[in-house]
N, C-alpha and C. Protein backbone atom coordinates (compact mmCIF):
# COMPACT_ATOMS: atom_id res chain seq x y z
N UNK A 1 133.12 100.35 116.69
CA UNK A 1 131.73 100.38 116.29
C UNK A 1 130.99 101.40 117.16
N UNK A 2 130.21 102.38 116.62
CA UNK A 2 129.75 103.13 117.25
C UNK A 2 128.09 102.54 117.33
N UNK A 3 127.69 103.27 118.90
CA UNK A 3 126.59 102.46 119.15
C UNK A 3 125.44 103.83 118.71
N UNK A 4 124.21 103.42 118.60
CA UNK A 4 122.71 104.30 118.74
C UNK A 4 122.47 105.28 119.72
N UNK A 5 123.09 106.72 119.60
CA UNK A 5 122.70 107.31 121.02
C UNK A 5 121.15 107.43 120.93
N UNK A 6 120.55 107.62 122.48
CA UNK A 6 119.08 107.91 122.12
C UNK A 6 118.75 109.30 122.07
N UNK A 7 117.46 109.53 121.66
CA UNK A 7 117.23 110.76 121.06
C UNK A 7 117.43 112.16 121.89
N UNK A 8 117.20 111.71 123.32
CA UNK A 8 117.30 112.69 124.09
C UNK A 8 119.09 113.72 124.17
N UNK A 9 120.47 112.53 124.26
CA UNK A 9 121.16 113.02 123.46
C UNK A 9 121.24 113.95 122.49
N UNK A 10 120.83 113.41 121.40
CA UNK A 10 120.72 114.13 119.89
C UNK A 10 120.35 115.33 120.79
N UNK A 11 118.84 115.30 120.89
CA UNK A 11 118.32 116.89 121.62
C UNK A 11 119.96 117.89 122.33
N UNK A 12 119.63 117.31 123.30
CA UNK A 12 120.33 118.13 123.85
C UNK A 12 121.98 118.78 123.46
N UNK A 13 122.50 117.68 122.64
CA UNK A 13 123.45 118.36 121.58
C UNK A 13 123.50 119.02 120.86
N UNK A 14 122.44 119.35 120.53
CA UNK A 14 121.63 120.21 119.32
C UNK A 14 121.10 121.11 119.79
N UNK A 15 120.27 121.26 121.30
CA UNK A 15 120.20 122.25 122.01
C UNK A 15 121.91 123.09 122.09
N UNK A 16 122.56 122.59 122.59
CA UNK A 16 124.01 123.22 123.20
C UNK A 16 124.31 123.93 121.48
N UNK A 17 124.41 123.31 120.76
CA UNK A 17 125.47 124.17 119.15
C UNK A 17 124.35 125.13 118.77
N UNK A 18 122.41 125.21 119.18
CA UNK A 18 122.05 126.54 118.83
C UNK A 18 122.49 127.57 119.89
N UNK A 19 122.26 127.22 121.19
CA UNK A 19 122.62 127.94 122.08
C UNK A 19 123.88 128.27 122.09
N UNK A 20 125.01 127.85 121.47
CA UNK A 20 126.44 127.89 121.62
C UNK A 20 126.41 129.53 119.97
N UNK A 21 125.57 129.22 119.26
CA UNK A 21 126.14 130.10 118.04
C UNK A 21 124.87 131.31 118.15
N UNK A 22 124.01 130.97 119.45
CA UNK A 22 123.23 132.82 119.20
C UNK A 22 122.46 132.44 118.13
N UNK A 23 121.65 131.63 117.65
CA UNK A 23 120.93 131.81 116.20
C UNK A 23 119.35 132.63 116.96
N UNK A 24 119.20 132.02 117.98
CA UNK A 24 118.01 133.15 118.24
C UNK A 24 117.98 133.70 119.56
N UNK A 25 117.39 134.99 119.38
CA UNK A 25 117.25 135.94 120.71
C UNK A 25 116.40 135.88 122.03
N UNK A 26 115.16 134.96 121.49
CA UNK A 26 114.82 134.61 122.43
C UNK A 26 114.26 133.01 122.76
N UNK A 27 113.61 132.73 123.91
CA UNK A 27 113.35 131.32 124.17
C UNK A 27 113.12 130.61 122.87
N UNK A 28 112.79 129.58 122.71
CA UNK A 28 112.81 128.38 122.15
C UNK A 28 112.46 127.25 122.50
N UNK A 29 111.59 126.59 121.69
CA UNK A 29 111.70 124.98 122.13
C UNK A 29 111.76 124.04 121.35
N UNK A 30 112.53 123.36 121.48
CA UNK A 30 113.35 122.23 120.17
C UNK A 30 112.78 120.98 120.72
N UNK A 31 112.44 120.27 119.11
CA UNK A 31 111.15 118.85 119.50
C UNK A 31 111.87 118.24 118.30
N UNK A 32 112.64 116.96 118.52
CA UNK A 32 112.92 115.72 117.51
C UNK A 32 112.36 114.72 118.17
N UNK A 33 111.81 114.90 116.68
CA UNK A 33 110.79 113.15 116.44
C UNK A 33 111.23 112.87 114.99
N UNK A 34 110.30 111.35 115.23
CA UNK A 34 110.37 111.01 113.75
C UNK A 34 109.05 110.95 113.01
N UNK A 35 109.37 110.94 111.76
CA UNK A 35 107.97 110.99 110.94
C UNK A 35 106.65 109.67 111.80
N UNK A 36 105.37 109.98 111.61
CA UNK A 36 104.71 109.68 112.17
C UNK A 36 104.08 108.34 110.35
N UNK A 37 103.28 107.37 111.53
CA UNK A 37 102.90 106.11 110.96
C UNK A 37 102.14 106.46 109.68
N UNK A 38 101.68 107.47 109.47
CA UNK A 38 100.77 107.89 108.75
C UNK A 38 101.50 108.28 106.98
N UNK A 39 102.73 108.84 107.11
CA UNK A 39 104.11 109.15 106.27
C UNK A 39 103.87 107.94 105.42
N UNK A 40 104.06 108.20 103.83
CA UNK A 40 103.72 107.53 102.34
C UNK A 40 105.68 106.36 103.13
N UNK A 41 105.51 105.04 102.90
CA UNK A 41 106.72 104.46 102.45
C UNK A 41 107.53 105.17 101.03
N UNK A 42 108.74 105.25 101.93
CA UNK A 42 109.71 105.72 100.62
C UNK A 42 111.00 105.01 100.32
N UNK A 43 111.20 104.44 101.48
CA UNK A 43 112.35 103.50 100.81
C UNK A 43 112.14 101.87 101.22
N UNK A 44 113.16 101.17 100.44
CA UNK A 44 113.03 99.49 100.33
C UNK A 44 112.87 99.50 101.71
N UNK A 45 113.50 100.10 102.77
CA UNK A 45 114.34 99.05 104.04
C UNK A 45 112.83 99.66 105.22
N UNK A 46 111.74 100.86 104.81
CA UNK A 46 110.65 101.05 105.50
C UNK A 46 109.61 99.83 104.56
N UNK A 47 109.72 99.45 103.48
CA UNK A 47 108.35 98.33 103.49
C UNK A 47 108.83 97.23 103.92
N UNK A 48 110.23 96.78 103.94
CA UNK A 48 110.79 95.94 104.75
C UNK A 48 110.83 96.10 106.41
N UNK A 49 110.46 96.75 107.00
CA UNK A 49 110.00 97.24 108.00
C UNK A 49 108.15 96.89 108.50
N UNK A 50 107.58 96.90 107.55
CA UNK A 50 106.42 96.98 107.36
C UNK A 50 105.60 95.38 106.98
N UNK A 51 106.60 94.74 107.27
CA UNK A 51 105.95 93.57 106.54
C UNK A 51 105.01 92.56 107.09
N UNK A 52 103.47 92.70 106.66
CA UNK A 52 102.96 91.79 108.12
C UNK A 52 101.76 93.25 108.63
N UNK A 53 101.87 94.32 108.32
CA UNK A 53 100.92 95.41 108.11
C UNK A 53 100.34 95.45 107.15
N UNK A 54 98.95 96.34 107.12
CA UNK A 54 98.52 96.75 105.99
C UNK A 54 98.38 97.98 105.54
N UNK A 55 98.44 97.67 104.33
CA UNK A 55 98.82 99.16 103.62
C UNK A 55 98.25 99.39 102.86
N UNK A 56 98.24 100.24 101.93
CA UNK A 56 97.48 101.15 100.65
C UNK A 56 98.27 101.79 99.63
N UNK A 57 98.61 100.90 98.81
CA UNK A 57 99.49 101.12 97.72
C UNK A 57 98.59 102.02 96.49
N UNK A 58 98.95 102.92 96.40
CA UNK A 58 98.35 103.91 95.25
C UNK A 58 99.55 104.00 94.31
N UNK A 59 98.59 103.50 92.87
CA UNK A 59 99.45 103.26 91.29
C UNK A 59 99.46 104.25 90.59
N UNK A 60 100.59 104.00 89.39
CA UNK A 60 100.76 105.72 88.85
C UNK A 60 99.43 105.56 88.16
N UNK A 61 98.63 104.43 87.54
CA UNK A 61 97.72 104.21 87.05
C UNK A 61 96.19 105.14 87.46
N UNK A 62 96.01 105.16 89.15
CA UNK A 62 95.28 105.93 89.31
C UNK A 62 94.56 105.05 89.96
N UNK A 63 94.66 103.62 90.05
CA UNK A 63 94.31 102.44 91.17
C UNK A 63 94.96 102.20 92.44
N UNK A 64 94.33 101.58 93.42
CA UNK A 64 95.33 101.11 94.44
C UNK A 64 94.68 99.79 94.80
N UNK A 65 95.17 99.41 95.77
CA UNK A 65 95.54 98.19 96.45
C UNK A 65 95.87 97.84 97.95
N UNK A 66 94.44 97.51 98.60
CA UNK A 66 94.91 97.64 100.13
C UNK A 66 94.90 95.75 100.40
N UNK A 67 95.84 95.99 101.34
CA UNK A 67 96.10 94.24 102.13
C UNK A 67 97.70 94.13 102.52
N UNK A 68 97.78 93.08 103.31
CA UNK A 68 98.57 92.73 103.40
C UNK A 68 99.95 92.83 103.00
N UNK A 69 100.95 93.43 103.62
CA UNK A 69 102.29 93.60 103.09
C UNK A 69 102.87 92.17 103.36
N UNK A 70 103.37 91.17 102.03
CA UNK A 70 103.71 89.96 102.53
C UNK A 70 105.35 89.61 102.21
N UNK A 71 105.85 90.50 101.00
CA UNK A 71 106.89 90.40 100.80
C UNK A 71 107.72 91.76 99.82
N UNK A 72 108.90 92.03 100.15
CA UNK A 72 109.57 93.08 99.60
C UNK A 72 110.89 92.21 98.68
N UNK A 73 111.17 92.72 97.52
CA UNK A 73 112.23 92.19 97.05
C UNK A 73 112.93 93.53 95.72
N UNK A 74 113.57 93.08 95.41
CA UNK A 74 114.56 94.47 94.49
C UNK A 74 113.51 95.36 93.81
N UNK A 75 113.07 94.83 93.11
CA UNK A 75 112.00 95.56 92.08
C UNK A 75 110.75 95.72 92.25
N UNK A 76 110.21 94.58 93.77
CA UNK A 76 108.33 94.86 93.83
C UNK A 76 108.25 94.55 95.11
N UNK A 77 106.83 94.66 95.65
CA UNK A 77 106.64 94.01 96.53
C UNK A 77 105.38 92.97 96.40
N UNK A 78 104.61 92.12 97.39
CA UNK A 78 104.12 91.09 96.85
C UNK A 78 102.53 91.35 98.14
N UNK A 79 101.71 91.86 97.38
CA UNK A 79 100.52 92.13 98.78
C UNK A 79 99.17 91.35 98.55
N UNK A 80 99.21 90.57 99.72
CA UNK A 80 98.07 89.91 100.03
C UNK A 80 96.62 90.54 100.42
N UNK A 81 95.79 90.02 98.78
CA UNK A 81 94.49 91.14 99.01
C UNK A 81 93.09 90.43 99.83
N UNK A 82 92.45 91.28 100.79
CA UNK A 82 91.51 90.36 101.18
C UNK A 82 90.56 89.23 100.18
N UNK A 83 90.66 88.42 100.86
CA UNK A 83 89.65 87.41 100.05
C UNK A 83 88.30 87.68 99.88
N UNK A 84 87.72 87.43 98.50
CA UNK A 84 86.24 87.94 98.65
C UNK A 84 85.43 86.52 98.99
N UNK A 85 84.10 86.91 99.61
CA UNK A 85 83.15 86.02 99.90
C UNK A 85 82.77 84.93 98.84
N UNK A 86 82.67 85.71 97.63
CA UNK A 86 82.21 84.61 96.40
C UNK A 86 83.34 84.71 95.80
N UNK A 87 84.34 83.71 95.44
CA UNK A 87 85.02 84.27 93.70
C UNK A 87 84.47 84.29 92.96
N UNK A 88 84.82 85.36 92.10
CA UNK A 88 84.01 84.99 90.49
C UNK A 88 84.64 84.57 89.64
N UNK A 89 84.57 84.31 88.65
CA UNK A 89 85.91 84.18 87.22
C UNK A 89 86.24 85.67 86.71
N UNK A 90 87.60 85.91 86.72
CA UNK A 90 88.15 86.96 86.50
C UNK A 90 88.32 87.75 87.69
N UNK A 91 88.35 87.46 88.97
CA UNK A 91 88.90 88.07 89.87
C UNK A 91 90.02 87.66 89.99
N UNK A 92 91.08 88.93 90.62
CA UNK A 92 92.66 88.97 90.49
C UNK A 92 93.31 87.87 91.73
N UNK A 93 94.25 87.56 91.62
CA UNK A 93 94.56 86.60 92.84
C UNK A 93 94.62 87.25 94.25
N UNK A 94 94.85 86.57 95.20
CA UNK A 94 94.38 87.48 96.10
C UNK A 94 95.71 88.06 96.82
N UNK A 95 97.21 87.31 95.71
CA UNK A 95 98.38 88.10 96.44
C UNK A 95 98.85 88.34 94.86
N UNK A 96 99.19 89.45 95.03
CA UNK A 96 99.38 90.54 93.82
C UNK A 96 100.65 91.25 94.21
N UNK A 97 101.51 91.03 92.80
CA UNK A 97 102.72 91.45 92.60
C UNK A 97 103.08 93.10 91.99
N UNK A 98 103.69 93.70 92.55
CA UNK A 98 103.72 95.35 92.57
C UNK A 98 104.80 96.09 91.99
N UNK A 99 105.34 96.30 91.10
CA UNK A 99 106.79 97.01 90.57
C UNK A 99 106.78 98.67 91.71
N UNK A 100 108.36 98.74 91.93
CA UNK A 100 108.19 99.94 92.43
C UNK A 100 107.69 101.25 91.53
N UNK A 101 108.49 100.36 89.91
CA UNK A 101 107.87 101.51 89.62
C UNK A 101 106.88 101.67 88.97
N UNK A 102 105.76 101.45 89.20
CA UNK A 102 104.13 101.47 89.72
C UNK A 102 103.85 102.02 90.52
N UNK A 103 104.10 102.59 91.76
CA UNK A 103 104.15 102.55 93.07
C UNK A 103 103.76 103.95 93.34
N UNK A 104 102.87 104.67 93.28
CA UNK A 104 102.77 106.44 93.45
C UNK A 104 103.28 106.87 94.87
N UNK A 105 102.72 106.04 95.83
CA UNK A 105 102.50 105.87 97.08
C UNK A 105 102.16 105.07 98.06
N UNK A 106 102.58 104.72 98.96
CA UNK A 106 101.90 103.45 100.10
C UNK A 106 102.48 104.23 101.57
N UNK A 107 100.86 103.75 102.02
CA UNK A 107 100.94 103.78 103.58
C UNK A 107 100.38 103.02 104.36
N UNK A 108 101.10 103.19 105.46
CA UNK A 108 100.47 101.61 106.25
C UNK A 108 99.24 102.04 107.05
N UNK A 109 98.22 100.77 107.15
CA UNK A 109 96.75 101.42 106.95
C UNK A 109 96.86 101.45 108.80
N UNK A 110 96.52 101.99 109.26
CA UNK A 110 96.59 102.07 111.31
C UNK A 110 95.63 100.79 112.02
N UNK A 111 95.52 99.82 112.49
CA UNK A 111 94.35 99.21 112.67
C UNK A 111 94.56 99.71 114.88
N UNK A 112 93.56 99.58 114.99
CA UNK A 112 93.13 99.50 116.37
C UNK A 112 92.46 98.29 116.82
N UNK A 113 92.52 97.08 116.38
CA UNK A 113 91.98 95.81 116.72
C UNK A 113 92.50 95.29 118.15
């Protein structure tokens, strides 16, 4: 079983095979990261990641949907929308079921609380 090297590794391995093949003539500086919090969810196993954040699901419809990420499963996910002060009749429930493919885009919303 091979284990997780950490990134600094990666770097510097990756430093050595440009430096090893000459791709450039002069200095350089090589920066791995990973995509930042701000990056649309794109696969199952990042909103499964995400669960318990809030996010902003934008529909192919041209609507979205911010709250609560509460559950991920094959085909949707399941997001808990803030509660309003008054209900009225005909307001949507307040945890709302999502097909992926509905799904234009979602990102998780940043809170600083």
């Amino acid at each position: 079983m091979r284990r997780h090297q950490p990134k600094i590794n990666i770097s510097r391995k990756l430093g050595d095979f440009i430096e090893g093949k000459d791709f450039f003539q002069d200095p350089y500086l090589l920066e791995v990261s990973s995509p930042g919090i701000d990056f649309p969810l794109k696969l199952k196993r990042q909103y499964v990641k995400n669960i318990g954040r809030n996010v902003k699901v934008e529909l192919e419809d041209g609507t979205s949907k911010i709250g609560k990420l509460e559950q991920v499963n094959e085909d949707h996910i399941c997001v808990l929308l803030p509660l309003k002060k008054k209900k009225k009749e005909g307001d949507e429930d307040p945890l709302v079921k999502i097909l992926f493919a509905d799904i234009k885009k979602t990102v998780v919303q940043i809170s600083f609380k």
